[in-house]
PDB file of N, CA and C in Angstrom:
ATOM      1  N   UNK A   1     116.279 116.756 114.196  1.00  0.00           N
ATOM      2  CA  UNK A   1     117.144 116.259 115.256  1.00  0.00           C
ATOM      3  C   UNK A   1     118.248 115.442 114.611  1.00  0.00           C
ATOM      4  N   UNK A   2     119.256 116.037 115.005  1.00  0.00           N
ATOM      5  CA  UNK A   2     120.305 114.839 114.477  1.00  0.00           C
ATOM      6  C   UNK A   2     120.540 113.308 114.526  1.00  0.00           C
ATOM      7  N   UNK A   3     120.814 112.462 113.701  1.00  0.00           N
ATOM      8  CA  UNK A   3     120.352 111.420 113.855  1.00  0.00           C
ATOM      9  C   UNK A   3     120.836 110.498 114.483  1.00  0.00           C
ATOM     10  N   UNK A   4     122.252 110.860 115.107  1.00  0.00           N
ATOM     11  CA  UNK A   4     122.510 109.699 116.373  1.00  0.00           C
ATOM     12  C   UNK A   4     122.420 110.530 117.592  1.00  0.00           C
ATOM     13  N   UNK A   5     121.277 111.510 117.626  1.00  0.00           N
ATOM     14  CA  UNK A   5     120.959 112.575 119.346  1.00  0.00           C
ATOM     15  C   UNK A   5     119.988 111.561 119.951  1.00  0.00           C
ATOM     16  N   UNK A   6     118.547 110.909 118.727  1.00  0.00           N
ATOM     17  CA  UNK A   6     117.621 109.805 119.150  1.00  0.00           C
ATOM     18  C   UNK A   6     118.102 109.117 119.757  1.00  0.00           C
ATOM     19  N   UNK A   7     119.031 108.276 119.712  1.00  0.00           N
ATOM     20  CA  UNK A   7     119.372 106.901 120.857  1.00  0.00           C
ATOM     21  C   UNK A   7     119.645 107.412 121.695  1.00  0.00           C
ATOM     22  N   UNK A   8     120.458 108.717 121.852  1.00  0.00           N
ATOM     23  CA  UNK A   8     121.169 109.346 122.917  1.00  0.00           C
ATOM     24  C   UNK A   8     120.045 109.655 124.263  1.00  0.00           C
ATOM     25  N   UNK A   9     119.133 110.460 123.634  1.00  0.00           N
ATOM     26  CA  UNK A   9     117.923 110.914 124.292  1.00  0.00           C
ATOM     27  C   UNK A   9     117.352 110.163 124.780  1.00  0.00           C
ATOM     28  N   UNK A  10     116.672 108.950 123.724  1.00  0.00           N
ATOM     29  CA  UNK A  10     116.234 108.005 124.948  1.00  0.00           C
ATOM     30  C   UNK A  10     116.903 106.943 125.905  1.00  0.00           C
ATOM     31  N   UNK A  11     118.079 107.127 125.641  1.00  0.00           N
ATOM     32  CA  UNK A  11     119.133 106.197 126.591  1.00  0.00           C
ATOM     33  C   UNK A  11     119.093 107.355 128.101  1.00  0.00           C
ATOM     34  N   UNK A  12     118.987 108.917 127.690  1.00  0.00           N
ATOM     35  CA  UNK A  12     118.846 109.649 129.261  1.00  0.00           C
ATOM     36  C   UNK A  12     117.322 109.776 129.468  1.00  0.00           C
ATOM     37  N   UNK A  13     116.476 109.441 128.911  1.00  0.00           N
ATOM     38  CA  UNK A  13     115.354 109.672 129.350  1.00  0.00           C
ATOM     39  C   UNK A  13     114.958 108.440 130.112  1.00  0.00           C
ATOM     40  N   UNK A  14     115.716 106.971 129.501  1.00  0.00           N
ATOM     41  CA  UNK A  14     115.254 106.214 130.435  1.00  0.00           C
ATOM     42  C   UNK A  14     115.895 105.830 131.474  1.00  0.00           C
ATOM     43  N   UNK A  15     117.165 106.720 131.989  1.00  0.00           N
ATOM     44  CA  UNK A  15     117.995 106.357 132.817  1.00  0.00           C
ATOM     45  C   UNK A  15     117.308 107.665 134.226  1.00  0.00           C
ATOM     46  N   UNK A  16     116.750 108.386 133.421  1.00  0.00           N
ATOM     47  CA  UNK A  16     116.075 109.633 134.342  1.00  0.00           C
ATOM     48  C   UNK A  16     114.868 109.337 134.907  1.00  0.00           C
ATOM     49  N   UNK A  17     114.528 108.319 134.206  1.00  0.00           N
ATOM     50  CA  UNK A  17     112.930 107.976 134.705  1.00  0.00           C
ATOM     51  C   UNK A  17     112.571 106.878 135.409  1.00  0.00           C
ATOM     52  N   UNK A  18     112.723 108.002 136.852  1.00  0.00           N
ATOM     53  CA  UNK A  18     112.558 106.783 138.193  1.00  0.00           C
ATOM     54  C   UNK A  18     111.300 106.295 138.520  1.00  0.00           C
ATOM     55  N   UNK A  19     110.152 106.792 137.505  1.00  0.00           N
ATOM     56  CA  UNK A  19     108.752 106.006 138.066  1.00  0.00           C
ATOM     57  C   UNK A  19     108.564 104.989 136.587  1.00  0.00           C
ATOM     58  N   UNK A  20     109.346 104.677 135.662  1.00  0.00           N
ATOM     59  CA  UNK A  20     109.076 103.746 134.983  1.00  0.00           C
ATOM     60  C   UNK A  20     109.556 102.138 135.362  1.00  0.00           C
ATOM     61  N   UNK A  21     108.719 101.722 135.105  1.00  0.00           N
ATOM     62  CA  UNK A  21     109.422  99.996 135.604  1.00  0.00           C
ATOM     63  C   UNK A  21     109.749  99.132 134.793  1.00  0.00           C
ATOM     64  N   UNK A  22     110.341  98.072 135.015  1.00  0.00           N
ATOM     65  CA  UNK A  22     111.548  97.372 134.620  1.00  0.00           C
ATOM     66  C   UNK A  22     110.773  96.888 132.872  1.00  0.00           C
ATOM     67  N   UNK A  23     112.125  97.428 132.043  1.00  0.00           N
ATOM     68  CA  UNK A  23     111.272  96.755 130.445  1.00  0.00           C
ATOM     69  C   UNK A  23     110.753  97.693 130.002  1.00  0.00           C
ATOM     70  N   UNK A  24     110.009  99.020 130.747  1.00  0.00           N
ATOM     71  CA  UNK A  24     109.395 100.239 130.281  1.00  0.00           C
ATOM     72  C   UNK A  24     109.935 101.853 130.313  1.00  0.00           C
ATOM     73  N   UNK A  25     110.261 102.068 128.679  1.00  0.00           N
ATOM     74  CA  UNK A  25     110.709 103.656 129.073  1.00  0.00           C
ATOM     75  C   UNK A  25     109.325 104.685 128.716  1.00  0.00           C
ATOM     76  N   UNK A  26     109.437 105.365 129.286  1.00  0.00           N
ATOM     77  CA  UNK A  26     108.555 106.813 129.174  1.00  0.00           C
ATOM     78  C   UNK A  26     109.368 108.142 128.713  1.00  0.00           C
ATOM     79  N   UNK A  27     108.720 108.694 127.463  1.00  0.00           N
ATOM     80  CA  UNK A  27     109.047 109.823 127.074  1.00  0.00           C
ATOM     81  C   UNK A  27     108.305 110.862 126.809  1.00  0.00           C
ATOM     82  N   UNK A  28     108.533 111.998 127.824  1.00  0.00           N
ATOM     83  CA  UNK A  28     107.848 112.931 128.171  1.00  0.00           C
ATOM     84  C   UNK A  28     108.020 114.222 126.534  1.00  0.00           C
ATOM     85  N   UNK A  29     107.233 114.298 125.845  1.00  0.00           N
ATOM     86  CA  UNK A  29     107.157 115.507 125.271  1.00  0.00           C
ATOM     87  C   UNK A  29     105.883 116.636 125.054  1.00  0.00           C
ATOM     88  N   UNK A  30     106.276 117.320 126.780  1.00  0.00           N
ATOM     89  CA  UNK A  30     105.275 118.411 126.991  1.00  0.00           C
ATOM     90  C   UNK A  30     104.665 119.471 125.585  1.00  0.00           C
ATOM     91  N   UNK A  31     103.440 119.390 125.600  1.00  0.00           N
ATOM     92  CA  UNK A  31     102.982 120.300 124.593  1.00  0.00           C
ATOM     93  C   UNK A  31     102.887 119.537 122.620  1.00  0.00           C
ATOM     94  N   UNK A  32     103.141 118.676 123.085  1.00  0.00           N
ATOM     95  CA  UNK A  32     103.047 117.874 121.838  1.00  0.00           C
ATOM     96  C   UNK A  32     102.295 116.646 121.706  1.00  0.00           C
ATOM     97  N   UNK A  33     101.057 116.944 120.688  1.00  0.00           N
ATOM     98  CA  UNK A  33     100.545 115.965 120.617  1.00  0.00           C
ATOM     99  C   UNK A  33     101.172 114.508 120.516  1.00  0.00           C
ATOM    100  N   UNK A  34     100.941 113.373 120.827  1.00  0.00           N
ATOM    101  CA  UNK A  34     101.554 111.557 120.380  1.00  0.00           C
ATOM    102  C   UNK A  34     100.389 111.254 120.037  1.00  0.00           C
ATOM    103  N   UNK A  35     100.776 110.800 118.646  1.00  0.00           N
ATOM    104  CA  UNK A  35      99.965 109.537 117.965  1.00  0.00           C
ATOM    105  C   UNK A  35      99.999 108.231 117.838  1.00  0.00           C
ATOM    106  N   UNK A  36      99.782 107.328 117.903  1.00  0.00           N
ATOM    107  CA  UNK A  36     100.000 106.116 118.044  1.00  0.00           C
ATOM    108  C   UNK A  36      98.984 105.564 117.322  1.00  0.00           C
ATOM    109  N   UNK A  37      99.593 104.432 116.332  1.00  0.00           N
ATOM    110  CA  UNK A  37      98.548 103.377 115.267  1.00  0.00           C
ATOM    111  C   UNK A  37      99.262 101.670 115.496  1.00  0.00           C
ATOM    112  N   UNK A  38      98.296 101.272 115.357  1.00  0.00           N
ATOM    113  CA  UNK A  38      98.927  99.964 115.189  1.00  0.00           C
ATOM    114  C   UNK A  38      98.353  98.976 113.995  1.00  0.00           C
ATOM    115  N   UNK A  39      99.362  98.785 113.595  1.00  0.00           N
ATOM    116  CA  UNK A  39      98.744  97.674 111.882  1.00  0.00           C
ATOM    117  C   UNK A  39      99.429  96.594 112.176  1.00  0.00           C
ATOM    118  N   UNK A  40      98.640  95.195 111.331  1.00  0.00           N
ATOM    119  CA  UNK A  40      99.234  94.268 111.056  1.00  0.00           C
ATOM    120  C   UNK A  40      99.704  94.070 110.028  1.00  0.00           C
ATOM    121  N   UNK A  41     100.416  93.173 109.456  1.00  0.00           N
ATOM    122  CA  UNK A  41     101.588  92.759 108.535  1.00  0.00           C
ATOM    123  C   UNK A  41     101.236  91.765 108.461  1.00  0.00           C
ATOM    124  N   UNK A  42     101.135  90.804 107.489  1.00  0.00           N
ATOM    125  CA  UNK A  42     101.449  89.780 107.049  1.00  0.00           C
ATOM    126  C   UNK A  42     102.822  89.804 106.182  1.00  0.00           C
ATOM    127  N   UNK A  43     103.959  88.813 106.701  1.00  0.00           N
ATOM    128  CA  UNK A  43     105.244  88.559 106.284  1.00  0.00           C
ATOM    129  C   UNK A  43     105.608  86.832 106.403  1.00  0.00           C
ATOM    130  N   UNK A  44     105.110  86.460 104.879  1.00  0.00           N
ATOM    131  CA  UNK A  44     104.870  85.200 104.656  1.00  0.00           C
ATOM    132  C   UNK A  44     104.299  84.693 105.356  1.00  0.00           C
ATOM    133  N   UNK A  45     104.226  83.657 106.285  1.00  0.00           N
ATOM    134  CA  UNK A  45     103.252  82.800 107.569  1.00  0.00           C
ATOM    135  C   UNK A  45     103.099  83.519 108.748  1.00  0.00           C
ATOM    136  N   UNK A  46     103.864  84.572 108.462  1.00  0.00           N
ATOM    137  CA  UNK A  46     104.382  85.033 110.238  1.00  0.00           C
ATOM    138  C   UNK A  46     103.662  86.328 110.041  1.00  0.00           C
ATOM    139  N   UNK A  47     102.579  86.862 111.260  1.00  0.00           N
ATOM    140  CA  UNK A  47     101.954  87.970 111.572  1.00  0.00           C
ATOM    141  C   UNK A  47     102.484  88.729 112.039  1.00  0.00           C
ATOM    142  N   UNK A  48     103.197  90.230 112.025  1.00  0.00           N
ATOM    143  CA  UNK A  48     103.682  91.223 112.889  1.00  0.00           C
ATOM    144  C   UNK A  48     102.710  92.766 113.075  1.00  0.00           C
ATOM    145  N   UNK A  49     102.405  92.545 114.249  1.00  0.00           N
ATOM    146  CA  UNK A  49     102.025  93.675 114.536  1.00  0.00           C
ATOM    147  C   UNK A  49     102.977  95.040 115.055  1.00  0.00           C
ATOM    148  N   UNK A  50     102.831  96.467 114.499  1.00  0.00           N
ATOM    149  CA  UNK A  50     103.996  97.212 114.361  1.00  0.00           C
ATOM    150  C   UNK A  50     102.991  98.456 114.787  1.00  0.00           C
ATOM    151  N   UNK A  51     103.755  98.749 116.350  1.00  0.00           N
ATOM    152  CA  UNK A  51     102.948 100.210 116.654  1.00  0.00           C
ATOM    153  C   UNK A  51     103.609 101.933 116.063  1.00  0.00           C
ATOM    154  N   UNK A  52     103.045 102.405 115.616  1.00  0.00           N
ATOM    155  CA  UNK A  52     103.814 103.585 115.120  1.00  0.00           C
ATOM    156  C   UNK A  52     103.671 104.045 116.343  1.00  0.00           C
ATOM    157  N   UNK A  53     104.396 105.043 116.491  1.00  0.00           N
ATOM    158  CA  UNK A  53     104.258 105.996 117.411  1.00  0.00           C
ATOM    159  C   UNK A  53     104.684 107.705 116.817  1.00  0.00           C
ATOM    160  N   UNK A  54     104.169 108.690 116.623  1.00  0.00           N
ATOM    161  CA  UNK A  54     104.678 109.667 116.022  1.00  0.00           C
ATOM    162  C   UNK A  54     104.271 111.133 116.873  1.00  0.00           C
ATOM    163  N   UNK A  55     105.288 111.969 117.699  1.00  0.00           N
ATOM    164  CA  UNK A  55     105.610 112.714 118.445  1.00  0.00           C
ATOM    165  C   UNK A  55     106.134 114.237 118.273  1.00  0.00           C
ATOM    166  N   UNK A  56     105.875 115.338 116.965  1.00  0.00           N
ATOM    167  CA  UNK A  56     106.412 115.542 116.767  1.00  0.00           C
ATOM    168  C   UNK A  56     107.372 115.470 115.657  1.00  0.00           C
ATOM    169  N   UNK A  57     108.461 115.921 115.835  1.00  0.00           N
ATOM    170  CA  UNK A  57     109.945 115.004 115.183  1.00  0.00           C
ATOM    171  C   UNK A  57     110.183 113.961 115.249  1.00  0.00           C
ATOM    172  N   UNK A  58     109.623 113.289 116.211  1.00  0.00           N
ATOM    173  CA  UNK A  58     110.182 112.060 116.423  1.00  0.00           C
ATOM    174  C   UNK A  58     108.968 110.991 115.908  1.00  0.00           C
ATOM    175  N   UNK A  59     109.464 109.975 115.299  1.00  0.00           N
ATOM    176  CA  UNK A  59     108.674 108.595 114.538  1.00  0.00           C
ATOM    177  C   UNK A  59     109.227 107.070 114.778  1.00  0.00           C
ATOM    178  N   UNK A  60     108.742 106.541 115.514  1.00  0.00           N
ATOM    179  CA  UNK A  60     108.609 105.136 116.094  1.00  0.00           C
ATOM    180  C   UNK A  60     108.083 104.330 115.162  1.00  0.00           C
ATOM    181  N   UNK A  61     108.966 102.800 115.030  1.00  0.00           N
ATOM    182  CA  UNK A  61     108.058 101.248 114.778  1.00  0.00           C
ATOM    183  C   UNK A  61     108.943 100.605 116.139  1.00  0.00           C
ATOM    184  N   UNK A  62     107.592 100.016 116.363  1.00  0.00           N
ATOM    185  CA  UNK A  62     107.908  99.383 117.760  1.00  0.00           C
ATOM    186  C   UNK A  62     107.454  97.470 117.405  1.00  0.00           C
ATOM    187  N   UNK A  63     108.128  96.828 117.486  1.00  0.00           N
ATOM    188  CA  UNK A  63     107.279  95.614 116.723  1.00  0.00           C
ATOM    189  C   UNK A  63     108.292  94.482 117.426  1.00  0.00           C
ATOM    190  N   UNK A  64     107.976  93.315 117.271  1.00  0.00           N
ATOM    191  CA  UNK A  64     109.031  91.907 118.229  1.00  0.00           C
ATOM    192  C   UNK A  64     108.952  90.830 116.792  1.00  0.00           C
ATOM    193  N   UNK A  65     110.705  90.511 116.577  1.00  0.00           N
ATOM    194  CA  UNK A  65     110.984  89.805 115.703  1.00  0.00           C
ATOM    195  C   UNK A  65     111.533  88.405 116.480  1.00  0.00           C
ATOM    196  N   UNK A  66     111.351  87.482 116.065  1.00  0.00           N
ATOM    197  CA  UNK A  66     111.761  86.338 116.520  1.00  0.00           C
ATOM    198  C   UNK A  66     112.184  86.159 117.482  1.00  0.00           C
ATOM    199  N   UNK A  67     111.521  86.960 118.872  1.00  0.00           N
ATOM    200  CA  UNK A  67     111.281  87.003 120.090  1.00  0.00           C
ATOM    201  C   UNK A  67     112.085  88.496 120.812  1.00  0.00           C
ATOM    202  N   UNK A  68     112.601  89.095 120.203  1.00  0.00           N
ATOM    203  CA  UNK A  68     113.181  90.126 120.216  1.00  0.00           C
ATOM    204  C   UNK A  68     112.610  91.579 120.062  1.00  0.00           C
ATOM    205  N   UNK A  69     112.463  92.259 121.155  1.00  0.00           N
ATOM    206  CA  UNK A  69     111.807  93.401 121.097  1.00  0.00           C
ATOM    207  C   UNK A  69     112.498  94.573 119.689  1.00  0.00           C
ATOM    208  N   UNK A  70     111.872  95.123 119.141  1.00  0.00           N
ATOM    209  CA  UNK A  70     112.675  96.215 118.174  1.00  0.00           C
ATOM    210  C   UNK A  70     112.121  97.461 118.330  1.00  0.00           C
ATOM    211  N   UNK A  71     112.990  98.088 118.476  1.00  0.00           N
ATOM    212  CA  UNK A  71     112.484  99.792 118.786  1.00  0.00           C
ATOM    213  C   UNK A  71     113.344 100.529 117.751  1.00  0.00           C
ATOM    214  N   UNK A  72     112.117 101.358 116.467  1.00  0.00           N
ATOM    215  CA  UNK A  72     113.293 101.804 115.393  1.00  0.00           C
ATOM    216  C   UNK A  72     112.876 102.950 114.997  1.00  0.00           C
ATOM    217  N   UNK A  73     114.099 103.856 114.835  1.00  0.00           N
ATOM    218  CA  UNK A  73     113.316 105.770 114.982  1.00  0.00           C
ATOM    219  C   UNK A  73     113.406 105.804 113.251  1.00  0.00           C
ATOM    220  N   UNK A  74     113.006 106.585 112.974  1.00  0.00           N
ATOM    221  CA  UNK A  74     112.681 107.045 111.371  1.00  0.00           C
ATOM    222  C   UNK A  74     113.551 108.129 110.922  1.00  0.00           C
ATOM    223  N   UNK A  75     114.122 107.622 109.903  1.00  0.00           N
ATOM    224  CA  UNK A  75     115.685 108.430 109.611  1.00  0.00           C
ATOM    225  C   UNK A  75     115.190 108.888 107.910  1.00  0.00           C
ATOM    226  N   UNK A  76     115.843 109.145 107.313  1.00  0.00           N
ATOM    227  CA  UNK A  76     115.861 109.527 106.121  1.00  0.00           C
ATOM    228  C   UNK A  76     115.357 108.456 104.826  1.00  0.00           C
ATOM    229  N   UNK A  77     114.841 108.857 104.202  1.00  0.00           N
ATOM    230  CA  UNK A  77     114.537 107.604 103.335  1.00  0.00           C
ATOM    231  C   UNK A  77     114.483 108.362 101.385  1.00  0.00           C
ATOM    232  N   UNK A  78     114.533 107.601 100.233  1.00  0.00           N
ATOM    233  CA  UNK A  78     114.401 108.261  99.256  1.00  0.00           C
ATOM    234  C   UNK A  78     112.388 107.853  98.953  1.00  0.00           C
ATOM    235  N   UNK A  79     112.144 107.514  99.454  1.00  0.00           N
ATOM    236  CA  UNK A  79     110.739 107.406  99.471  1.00  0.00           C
ATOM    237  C   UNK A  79     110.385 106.286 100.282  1.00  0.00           C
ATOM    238  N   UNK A  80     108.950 106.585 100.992  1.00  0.00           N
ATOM    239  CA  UNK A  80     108.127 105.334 102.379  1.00  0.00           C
ATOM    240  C   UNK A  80     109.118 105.732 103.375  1.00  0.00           C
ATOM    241  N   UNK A  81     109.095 105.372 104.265  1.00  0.00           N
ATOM    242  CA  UNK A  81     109.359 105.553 106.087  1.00  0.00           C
ATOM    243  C   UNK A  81     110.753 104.477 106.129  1.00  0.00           C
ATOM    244  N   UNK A  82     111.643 104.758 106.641  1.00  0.00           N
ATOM    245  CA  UNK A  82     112.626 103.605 106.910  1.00  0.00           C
ATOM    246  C   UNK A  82     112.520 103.946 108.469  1.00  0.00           C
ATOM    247  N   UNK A  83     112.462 103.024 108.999  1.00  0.00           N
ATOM    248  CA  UNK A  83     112.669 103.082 110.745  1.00  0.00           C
ATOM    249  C   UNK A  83     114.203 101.846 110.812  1.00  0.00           C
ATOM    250  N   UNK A  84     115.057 102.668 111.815  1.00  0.00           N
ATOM    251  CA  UNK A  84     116.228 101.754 111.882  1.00  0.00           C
ATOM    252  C   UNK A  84     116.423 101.229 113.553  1.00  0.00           C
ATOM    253  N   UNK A  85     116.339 100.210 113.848  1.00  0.00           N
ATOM    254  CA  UNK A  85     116.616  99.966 115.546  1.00  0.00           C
ATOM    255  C   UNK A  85     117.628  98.709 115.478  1.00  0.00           C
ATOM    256  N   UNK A  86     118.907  99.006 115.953  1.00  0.00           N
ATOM    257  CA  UNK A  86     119.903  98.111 116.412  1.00  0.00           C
ATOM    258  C   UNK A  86     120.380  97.446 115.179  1.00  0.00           C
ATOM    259  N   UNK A  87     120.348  96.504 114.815  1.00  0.00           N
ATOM    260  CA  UNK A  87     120.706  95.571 113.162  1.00  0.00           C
ATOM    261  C   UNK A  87     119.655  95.714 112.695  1.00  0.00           C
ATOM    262  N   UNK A  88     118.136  95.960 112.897  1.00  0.00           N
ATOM    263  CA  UNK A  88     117.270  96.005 111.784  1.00  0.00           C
ATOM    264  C   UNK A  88     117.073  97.122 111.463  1.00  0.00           C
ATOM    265  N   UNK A  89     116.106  97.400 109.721  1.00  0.00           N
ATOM    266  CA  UNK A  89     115.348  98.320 109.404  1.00  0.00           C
ATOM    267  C   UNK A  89     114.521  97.764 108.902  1.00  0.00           C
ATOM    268  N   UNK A  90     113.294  98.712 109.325  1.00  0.00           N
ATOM    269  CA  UNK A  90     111.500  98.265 108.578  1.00  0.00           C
ATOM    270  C   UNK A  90     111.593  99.293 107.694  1.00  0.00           C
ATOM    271  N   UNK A  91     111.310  99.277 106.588  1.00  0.00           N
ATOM    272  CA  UNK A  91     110.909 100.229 105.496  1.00  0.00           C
ATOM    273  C   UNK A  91     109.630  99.893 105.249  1.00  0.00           C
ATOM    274  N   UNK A  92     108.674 101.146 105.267  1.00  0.00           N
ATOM    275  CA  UNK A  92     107.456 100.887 104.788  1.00  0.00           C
ATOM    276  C   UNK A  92     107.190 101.916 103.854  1.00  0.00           C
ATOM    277  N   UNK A  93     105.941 101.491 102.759  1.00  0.00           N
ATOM    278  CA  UNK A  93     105.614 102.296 101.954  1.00  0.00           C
ATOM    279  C   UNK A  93     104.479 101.670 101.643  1.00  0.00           C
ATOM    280  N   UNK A  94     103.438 103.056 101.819  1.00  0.00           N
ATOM    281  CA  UNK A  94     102.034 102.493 101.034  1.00  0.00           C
ATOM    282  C   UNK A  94     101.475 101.457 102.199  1.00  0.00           C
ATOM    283  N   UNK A  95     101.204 100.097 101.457  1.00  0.00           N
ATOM    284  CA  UNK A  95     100.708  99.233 102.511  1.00  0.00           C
ATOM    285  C   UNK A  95     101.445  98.096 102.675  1.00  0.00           C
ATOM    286  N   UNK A  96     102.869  98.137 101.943  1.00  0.00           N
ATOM    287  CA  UNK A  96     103.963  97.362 101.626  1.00  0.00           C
ATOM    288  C   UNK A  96     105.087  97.292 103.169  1.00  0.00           C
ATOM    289  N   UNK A  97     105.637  96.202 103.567  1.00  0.00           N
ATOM    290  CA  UNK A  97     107.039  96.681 104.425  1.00  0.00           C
ATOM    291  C   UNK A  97     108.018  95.804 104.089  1.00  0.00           C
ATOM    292  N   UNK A  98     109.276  95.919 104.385  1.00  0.00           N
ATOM    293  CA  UNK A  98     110.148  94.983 103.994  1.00  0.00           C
ATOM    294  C   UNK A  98     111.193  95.042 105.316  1.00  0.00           C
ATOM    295  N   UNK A  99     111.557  94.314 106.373  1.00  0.00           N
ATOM    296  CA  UNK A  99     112.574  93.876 107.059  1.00  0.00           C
ATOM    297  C   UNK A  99     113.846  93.896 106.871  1.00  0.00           C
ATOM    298  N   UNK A 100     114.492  94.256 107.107  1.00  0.00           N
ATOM    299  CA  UNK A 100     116.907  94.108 106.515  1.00  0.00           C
ATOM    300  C   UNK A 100     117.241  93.746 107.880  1.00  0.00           C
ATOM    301  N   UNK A 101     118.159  93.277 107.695  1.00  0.00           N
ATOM    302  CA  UNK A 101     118.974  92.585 108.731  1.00  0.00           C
ATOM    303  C   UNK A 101     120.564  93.155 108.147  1.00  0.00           C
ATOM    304  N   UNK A 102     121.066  94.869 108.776  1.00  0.00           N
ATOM    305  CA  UNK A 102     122.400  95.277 108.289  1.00  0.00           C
ATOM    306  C   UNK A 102     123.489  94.972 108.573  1.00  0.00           C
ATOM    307  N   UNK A 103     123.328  93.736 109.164  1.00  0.00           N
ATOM    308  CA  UNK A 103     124.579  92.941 109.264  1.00  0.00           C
ATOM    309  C   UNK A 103     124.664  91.762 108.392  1.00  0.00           C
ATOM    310  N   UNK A 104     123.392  91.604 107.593  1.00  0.00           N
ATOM    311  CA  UNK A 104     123.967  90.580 106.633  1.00  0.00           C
ATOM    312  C   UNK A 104     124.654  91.054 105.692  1.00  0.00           C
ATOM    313  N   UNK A 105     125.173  89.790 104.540  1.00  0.00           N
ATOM    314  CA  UNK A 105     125.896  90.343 103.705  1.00  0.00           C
ATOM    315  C   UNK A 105     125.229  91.051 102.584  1.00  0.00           C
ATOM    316  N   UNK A 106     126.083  91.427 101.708  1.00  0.00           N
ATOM    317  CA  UNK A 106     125.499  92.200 100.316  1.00  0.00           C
ATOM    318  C   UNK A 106     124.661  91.173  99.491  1.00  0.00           C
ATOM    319  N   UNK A 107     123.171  91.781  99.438  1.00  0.00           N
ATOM    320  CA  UNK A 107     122.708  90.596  98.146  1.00  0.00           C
ATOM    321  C   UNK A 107     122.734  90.235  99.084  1.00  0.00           C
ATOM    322  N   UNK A 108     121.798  89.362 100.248  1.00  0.00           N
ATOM    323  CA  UNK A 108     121.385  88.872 101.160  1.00  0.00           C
ATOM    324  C   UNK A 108     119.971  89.359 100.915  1.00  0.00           C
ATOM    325  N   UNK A 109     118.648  88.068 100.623  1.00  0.00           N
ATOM    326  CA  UNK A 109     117.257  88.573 101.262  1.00  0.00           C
ATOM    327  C   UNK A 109     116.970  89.454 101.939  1.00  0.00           C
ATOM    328  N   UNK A 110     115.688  89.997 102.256  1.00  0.00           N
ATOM    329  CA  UNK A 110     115.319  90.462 103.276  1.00  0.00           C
ATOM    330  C   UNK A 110     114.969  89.736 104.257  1.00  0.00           C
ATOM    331  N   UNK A 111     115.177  89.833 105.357  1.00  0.00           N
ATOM    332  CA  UNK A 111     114.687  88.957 106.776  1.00  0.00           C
ATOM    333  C   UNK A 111     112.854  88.709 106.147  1.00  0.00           C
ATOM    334  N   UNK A 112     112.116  89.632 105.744  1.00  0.00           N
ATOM    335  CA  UNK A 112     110.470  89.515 105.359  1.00  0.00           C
ATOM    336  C   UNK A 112     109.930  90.409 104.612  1.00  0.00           C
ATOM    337  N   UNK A 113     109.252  90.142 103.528  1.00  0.00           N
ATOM    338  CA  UNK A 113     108.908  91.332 102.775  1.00  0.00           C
ATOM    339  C   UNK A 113     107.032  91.187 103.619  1.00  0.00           C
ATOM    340  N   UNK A 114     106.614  92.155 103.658  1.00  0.00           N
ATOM    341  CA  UNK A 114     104.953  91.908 104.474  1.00  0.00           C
ATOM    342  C   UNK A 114     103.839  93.008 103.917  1.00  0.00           C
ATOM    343  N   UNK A 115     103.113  92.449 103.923  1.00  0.00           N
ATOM    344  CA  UNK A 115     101.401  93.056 103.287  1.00  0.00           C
ATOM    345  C   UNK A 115     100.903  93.275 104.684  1.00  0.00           C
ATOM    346  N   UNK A 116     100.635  94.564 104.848  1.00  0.00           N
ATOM    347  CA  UNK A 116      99.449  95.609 105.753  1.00  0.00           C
ATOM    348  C   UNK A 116      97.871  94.721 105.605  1.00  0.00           C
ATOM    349  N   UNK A 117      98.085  94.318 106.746  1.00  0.00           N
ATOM    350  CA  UNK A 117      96.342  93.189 106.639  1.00  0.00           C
ATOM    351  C   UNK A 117      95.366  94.603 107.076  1.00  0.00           C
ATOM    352  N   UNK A 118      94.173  94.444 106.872  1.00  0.00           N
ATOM    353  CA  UNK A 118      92.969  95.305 106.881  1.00  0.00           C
ATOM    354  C   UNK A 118      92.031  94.704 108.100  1.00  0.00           C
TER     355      UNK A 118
END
């Protein structure tokens, strides 16, 4: 799928979907299994829990940063998963993740580097 069709799609899927309620989209993909996992993170003091969701083509991290919901589809990566939603990306690999914030500057930290708790 091309990679700016994702926002597109779910911007009409949730504008189409008159039995979802307020805060909640639903995406219908008939005939295809959804998987869904959820892990924790440890990212320095701070715990994040991050639901995959994987559909298909399509690959979800769904996770809330400093009170802020993040919804980030999975785009291309040279190795591990990069999920990108709005200014952030989660890159994960292995049991490793690391946070960006692409509006900071160059040579800027990562917002959190985080360890996959067991």
């Amino acid at each position: 799928m091309a990679q700016g069709l994702l926002p597109s799609l779910l911007l009409i899927v949730a504008l189409a979907a008159p039995t979802a309620r307020a805060g909640e989209v639903m995406i219908d993909f008939p005939g295809t299994e959804v998987e869904e996992t959820t892990l924790a993170y440890l990212c320095g003091s701070t715990e994040i829990d991050v639901r995959y969701v994987n559909a298909g083509p399509v690959s979800l991290a769904i996770f809330d940063w400093e009170g802020e919901r993040i919804v980030a589809a999975a785009g291309i990566a040279a190795s591990g998963v990069r999920y990108v939603g709005g200014r952030y990306v989660w890159w994960s690999k292995g049991g490793e993740a690391t946070l960006f914030d692409e509006m900071a500057d160059d040579g800027d930290a990562p917002l959190a580097s985080c360890i996959e708790q067991s």
